[in-house]
Protein backbone atom coordinates (compact mmCIF):
# COMPACT_ATOMS: atom_id res chain seq x y z
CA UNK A 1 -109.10 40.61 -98.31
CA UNK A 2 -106.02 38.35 -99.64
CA UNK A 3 -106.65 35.84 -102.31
CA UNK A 4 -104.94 32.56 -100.85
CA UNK A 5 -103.49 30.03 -103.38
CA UNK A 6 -102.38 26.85 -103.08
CA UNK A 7 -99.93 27.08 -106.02
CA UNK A 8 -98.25 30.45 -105.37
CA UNK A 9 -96.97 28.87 -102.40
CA UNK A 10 -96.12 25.83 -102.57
CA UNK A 11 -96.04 24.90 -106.57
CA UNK A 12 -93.48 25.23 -109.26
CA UNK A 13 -94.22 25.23 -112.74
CA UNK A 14 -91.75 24.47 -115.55
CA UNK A 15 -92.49 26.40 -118.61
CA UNK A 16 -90.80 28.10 -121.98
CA UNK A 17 -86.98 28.38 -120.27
CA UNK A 18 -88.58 30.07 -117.74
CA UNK A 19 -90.49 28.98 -114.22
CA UNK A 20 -94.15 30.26 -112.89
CA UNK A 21 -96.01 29.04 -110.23
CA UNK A 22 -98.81 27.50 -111.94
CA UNK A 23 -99.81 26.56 -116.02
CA UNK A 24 -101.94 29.35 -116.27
CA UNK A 25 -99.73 32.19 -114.21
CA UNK A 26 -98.52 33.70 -117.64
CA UNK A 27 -95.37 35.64 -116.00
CA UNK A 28 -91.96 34.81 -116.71
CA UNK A 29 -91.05 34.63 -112.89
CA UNK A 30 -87.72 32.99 -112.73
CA UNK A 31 -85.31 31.95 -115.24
CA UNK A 32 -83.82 29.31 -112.81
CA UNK A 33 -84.29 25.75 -113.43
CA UNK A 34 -83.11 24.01 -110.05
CA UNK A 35 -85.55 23.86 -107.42
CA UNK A 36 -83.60 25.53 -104.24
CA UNK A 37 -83.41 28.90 -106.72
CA UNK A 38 -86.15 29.09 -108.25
CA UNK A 39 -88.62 28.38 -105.01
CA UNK A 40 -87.87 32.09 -103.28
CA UNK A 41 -86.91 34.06 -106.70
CA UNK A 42 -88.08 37.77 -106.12
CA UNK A 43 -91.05 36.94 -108.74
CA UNK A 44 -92.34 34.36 -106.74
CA UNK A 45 -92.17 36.81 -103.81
CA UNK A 46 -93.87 39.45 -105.24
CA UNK A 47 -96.71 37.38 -106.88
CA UNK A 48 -97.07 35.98 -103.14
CA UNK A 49 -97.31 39.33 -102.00
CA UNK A 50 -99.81 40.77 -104.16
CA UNK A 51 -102.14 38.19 -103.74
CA UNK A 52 -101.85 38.37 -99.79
CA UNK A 53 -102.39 41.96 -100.42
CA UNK A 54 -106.02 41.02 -102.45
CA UNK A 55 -104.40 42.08 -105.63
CA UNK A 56 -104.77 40.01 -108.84
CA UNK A 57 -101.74 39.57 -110.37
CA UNK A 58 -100.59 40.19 -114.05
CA UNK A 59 -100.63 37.12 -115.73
CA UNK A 60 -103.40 35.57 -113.22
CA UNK A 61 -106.17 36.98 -115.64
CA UNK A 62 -107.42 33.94 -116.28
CA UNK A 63 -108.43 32.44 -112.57
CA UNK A 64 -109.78 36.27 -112.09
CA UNK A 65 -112.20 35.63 -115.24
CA UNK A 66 -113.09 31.79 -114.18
CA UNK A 67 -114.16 33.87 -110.49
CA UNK A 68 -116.27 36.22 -112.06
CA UNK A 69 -118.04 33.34 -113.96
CA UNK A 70 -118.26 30.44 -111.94
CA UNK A 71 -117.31 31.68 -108.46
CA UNK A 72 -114.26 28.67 -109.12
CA UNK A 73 -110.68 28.59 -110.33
CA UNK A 74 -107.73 26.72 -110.12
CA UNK A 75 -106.50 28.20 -107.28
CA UNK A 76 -108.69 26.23 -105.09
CA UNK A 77 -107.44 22.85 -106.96
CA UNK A 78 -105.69 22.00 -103.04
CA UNK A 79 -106.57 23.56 -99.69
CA UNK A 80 -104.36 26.85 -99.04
CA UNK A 81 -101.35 25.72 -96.45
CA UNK A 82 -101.35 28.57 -94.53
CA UNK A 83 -98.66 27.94 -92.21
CA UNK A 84 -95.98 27.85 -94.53
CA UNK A 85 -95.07 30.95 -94.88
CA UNK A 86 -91.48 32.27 -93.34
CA UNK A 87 -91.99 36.67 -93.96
CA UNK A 88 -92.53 39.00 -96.88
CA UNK A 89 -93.48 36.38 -98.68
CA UNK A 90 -90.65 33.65 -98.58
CA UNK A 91 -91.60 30.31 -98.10
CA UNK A 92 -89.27 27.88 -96.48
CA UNK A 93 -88.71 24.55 -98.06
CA UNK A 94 -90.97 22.25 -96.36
CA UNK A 95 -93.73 24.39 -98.15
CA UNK A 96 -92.80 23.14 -102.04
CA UNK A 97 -95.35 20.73 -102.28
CA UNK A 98 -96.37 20.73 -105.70
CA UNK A 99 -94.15 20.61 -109.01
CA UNK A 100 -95.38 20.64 -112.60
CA UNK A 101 -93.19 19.82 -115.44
CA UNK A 102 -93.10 20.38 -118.96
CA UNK A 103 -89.68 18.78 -120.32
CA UNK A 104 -90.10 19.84 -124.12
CA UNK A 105 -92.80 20.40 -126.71
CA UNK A 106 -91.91 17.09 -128.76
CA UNK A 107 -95.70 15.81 -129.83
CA UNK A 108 -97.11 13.61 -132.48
CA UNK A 109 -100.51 15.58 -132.59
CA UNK A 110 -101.50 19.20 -133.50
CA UNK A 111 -104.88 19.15 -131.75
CA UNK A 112 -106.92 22.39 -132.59
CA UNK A 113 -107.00 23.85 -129.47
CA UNK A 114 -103.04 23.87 -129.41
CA UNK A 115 -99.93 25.61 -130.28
CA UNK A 116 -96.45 25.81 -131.61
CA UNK A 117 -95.43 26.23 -127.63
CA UNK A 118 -96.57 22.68 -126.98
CA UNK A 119 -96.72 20.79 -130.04
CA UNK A 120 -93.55 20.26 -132.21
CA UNK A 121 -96.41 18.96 -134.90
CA UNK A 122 -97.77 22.74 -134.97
CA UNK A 123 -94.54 24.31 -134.83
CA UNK A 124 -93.59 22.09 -137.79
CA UNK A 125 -96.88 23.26 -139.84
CA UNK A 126 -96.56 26.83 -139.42
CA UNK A 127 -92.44 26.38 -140.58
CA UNK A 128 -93.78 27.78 -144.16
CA UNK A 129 -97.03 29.08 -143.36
CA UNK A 130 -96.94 33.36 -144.11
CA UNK A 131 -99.56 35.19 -142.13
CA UNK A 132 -102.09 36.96 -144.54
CA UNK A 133 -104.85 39.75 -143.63
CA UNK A 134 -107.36 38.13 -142.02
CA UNK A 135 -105.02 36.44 -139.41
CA UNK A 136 -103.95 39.71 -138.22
CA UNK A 137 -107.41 41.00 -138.53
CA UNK A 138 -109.16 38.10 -136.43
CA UNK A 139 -105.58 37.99 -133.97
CA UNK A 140 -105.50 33.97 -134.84
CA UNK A 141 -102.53 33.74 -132.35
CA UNK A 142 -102.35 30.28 -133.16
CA UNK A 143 -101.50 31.14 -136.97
CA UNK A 144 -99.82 33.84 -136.16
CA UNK A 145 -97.46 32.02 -133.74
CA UNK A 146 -98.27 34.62 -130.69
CA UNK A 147 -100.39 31.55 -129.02
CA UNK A 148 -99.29 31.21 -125.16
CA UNK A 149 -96.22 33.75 -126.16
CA UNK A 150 -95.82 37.38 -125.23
CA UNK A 151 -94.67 37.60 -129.02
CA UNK A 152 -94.20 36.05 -132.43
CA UNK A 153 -90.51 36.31 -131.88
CA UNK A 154 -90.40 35.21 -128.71
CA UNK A 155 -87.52 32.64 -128.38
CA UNK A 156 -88.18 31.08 -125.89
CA UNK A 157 -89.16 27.13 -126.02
CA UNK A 158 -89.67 23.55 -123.98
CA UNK A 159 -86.41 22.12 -123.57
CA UNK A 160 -85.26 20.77 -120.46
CA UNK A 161 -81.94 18.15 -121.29
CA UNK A 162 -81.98 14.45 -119.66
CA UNK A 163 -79.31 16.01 -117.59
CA UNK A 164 -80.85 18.94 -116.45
CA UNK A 165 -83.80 16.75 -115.61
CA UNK A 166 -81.65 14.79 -113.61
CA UNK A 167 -80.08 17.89 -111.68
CA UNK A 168 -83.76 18.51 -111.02
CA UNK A 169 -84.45 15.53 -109.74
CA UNK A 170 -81.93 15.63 -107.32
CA UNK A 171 -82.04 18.94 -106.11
CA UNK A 172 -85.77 17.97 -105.04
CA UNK A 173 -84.51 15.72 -101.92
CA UNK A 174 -84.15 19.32 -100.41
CA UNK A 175 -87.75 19.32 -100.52
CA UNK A 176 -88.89 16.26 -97.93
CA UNK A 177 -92.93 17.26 -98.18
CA UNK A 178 -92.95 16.99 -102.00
CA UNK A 179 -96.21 15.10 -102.61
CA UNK A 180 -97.45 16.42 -106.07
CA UNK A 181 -95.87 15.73 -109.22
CA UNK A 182 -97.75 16.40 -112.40
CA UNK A 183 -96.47 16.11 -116.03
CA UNK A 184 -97.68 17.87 -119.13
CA UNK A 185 -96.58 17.84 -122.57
CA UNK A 186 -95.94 17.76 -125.45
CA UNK A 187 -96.70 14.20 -125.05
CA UNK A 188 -94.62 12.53 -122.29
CA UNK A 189 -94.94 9.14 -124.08
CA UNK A 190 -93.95 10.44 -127.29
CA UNK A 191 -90.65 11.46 -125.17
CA UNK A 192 -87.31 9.80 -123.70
CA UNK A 193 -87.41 12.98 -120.97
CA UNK A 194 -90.65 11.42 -119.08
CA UNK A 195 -88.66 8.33 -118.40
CA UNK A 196 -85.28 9.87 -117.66
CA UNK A 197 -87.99 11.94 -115.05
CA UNK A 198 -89.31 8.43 -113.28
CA UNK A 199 -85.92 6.37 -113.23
CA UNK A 200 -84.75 9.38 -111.41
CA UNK A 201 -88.09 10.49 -109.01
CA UNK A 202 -88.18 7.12 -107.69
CA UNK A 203 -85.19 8.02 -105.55
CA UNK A 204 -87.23 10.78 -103.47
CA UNK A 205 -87.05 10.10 -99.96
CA UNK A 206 -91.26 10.77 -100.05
CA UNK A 207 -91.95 9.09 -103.39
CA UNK A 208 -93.82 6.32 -101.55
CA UNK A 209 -96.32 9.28 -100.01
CA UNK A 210 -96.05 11.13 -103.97
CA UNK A 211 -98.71 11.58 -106.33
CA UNK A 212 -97.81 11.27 -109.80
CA UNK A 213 -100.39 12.65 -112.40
CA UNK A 214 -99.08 12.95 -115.98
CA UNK A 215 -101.15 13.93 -118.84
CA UNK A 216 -101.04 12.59 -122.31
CA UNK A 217 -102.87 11.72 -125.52
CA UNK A 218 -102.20 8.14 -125.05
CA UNK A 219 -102.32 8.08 -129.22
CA UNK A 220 -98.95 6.95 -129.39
CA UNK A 221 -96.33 3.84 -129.44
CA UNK A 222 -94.82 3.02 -125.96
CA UNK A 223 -94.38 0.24 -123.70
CA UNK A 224 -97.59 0.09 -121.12
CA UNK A 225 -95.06 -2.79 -118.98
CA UNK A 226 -92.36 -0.70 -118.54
CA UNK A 227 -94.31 2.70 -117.68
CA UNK A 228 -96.65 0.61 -115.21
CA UNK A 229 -93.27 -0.97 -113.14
CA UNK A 230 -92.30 2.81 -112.78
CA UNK A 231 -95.60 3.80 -112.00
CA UNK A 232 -96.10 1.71 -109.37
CA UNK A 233 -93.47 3.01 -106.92
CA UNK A 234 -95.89 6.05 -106.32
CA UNK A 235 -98.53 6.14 -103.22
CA UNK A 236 -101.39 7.29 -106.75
CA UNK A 237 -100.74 8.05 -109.94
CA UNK A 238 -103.76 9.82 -112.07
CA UNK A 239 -103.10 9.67 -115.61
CA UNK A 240 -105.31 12.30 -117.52
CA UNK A 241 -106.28 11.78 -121.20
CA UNK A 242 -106.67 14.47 -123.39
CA UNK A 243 -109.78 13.09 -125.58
CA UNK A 244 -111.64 15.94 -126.51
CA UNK A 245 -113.49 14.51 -129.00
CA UNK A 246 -115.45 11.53 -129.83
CA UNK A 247 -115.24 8.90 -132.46
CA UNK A 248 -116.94 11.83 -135.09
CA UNK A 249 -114.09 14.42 -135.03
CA UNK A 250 -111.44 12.50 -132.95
CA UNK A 251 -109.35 12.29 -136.15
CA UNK A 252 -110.16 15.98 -137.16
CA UNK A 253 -109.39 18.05 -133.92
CA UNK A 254 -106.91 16.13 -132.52
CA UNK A 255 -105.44 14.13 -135.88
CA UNK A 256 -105.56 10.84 -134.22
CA UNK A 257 -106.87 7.40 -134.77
CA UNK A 258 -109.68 6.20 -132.02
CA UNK A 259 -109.21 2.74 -132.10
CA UNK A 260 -104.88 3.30 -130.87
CA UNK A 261 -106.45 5.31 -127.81
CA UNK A 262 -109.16 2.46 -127.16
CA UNK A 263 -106.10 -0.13 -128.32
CA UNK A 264 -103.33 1.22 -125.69
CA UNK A 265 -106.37 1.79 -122.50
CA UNK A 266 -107.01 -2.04 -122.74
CA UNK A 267 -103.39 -2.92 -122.90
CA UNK A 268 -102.52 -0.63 -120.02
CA UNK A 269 -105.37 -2.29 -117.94
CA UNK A 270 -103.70 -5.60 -118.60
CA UNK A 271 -100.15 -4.94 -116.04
CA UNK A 272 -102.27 -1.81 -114.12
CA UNK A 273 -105.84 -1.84 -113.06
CA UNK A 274 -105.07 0.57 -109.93
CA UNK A 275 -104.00 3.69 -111.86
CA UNK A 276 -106.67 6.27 -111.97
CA UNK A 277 -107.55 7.03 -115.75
CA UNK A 278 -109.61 10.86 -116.31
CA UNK A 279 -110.74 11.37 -119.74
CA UNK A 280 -110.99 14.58 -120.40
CA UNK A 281 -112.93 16.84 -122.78
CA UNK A 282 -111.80 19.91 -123.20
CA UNK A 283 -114.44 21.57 -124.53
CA UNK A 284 -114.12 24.30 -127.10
CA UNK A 285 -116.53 25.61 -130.02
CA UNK A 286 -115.93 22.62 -131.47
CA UNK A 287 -117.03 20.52 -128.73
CA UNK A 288 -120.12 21.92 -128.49
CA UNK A 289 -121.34 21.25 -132.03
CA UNK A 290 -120.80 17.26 -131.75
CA UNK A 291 -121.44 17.25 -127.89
CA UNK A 292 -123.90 14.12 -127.93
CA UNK A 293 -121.09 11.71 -129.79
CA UNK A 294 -118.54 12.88 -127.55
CA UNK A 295 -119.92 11.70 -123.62
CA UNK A 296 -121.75 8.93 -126.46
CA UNK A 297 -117.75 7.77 -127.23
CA UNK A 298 -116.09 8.53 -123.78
CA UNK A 299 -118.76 6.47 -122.04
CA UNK A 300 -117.17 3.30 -124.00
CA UNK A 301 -113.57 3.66 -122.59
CA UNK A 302 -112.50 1.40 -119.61
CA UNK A 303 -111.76 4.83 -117.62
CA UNK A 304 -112.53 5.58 -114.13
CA UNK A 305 -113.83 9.46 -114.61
CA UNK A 306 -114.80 10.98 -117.13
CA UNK A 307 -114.34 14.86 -116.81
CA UNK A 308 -114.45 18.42 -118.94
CA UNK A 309 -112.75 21.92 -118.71
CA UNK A 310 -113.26 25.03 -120.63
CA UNK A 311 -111.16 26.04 -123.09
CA UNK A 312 -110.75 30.15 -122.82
CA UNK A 313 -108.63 31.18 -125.08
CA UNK A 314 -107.67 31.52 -127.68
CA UNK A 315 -111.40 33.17 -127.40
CA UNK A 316 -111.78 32.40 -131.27
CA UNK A 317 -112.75 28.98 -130.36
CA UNK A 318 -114.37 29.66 -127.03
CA UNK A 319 -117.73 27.51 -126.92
CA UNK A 320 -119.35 31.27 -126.46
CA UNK A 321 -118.40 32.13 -130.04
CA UNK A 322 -121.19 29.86 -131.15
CA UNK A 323 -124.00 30.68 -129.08
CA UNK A 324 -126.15 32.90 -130.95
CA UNK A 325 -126.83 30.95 -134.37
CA UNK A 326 -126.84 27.74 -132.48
CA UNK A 327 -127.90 27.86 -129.47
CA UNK A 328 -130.79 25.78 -129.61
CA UNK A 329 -129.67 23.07 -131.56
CA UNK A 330 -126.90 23.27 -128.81
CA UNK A 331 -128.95 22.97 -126.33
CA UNK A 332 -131.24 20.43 -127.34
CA UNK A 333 -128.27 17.78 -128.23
CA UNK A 334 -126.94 18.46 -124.33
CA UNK A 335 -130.37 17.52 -123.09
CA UNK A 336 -130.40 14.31 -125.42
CA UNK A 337 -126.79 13.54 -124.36
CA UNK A 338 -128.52 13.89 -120.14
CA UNK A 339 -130.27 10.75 -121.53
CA UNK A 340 -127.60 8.60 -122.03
CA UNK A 341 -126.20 6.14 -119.18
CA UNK A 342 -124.30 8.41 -117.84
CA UNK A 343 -121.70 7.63 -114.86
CA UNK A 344 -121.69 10.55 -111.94
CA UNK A 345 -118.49 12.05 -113.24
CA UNK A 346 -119.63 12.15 -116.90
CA UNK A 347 -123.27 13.97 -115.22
CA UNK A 348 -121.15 16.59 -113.74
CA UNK A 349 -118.61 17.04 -116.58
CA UNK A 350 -121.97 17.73 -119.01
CA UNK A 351 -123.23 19.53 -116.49
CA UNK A 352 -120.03 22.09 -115.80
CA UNK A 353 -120.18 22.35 -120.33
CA UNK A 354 -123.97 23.43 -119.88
CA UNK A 355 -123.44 26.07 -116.92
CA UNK A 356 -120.70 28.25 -118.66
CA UNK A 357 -122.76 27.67 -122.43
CA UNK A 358 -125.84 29.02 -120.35
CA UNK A 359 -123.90 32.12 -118.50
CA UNK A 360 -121.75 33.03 -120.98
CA UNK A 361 -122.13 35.80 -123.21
CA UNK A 362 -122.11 35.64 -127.19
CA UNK A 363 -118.90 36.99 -128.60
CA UNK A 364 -119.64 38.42 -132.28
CA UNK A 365 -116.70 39.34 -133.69
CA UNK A 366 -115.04 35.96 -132.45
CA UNK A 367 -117.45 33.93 -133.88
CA UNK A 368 -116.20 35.29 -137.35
CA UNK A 369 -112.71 34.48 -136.58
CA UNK A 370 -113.91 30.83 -135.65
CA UNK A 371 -114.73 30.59 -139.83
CA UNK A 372 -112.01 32.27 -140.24
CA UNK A 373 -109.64 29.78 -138.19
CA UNK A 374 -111.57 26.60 -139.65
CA UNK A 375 -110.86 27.93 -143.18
CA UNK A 376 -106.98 28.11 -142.61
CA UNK A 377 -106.48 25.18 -140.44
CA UNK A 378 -108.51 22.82 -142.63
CA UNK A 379 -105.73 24.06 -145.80
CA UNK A 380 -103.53 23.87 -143.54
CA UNK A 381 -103.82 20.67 -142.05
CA UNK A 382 -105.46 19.38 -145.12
CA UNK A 383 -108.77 18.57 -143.70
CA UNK A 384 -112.21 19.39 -144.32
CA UNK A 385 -114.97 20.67 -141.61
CA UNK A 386 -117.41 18.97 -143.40
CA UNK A 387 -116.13 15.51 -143.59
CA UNK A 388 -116.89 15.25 -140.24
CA UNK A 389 -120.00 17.89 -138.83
CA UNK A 390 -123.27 17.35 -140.08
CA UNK A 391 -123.90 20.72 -138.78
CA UNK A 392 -123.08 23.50 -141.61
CA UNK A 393 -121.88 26.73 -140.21
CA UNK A 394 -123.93 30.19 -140.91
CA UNK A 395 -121.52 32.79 -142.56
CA UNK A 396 -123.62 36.21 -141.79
CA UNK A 397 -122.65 38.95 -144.56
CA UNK A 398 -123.59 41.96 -142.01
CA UNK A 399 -120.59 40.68 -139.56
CA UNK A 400 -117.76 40.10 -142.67
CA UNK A 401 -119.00 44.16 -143.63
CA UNK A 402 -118.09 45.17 -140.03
């Protein structure tokens, strides 16, 4: 049975100086950067392949995990286009229908659940930070600077010029059914790249029928007039904030100030009211232990969705890691949150957190590197865990003695 998806046929995804099909297809599968090379690049072709064949891929590990666990992944994000195949996996141009960018990893936050890879703010923090025992011991790939690398001295980084982007740009009129255009970060509006990207997008012969989606912390300085004149050439545009935290610990997981995110929605809404706004939780372990003030704080933002994912690894700060010793408690603040006025998408966001908390299984040995990471991040970063939980963490002796 072959394992159709919509992104290894008609997506591109551009990564660390190298292209996949999709952000969480780990493979370097082309080291092109224009379009018309990249699209039919023997790794493309044999990723097709495989999957038509019923094989998992390498570097597909994590959709295979999502399937075993939820029976959903990302490949189903778009119905499979089926007819656009040419043979032996080639796909002719009319097929490219989706394109993801990531033009460098320039960002002014160093949320928790990041990395060096996409956040110049982590890369800049770990400059001087040396690596002890229990890094190595736990496999903290984000201290260890291994986090969404094949390596620690991998070279490999974001950087896509203003000119390249422009080559880019104009090598995707070859591609007339181009209808999906998402950007990722870094933080686009932390970036001149993102608007190099829309002054030159807006020439696509199918930009009126294009659907821009960019996400972005929206925690930063930029000019909501000028993005919105851009923004309106599109047929949609879905912009997706990364919140991931409420009020409690926005500051401490993502090192941000609430009130500029609250600040910059209501300005936005002043010159663009028909933009779709997500908020997003990405919900890790420490999501779950301030769960309640989270949907609480979301469910005051003039958004139109509200909406959560599951952050797998690094599996240190999976929400599993924190199932055993507080379960309950867990538990009991998602049924307390159920009580709050909650819009459809927020019900079903709560209610995708709950399912995988419920079926997953309790990881041991990563719950000790979850103290172990919230020691060294907090000296790091020069925070403190308990500034902002009033939950206090168990330390059990039996697991340090393993």
């Amino acid at each position: 049975m072959s394992l159709p998806c919509f992104y290894s046929v008609s997506a591109i995804n551009y990564k660390n100086q190298f292209c996949s099909v999709c952000p969480r297809q780990s493979d370097h599968l082309s080291y092109e950067y224009l379009p018309t090379k990249i699209f039919n690049d023997s790794g493309f072709v044999n990723l097709r392949n495989k999957l038509q064949q019923g094989v998992w891929p390498s570097g597909c590990d994590l959709c295979e995990e999502m399937e075993r666990e939820s029976n959903h992944s990302m490949r189903f994000d778009y119905p499979y286009p089926s007819d656009d195949y040419a043979v032996n996996g080639l796909v002719h141009n009319k097929g490219l229908r989706h394109v993801e960018f990531r033009f460098s990893n320039a960002c002014n936050m160093s949320c928790l659940h990041c990395s060096s890879v996409f956040s110049s703010e982590w890369e800049r923090k770990l400059k001087a930070y040396k690596p002890d025992e229990d890094d190595y011991k736990y496999d903290l790939r984000q201290l260890l600077n291994t986090e969404h690398k094949t390596s620690a001295d991998e070279k490999l980084k974001i950087k896509l010029t203003p000119s390249m982007i422009k080559e880019i740009c104009e090598d995707l009129m070859n591609f007339e059914n181009l209808s999906y255009v998402d950007v990722t970060g870094g933080e686009p509006l932390y970036q001149k790249h993102f608007f190099v990207f829309l002054e030159n997008i807006v020439n696509h012969p199918n930009v009126k029928n294009m659907k821009l989606k960019f996400h972005t912390n929206f925690n930063t300085d930029f000019d909501p007039k000028n993005l919105c004149l851009y923004l309106k050439e599109f047929d949609r545009v879905k912009m997706t904030i990364s919140i991931d935290a409420g009020k409690n610990i926005y500051q401490y997981f993502r090192d941000g100030d609430w009130n500029v995110l609250k600040n910059n929605i209501s300005k936005f809404r002043e010159y663009d009211k028909r933009t779709k706004i997500f908020a997003t939780c990405t919900t890790s372990a420490f999501q779950m232990l301030d769960i309640y003030d989270i949907f609480e704080s979301l469910l005051t933002l003039d958004v139109d969705e509200i909406r959560s994912s599951i952050v797998q690894t690094p599996k240190y700060i999976n929400p599993r890691v924190v199932k055993l010793y507080y379960e309950s408690t867990i538990m009991n603040e998602i049924d307390k949150t159920f009580t709050l006025d909650l819009t459809p998408s927020a019900h079903h966001a709560l209610t995708t957190i709950k399912e995988y908390f419920t079926n997953s299984r309790y990881d041991a040995d990563n719950y000790m590197a979850f103290l172990s990471y919230i020691d060294k991040v907090d000296r790091l970063f020069g925070k403190n865990f308990n500034d902002f939980y009033n939950i206090k963490l168990y330390k059990p002796e039996h697991l340090y003695q393993k």
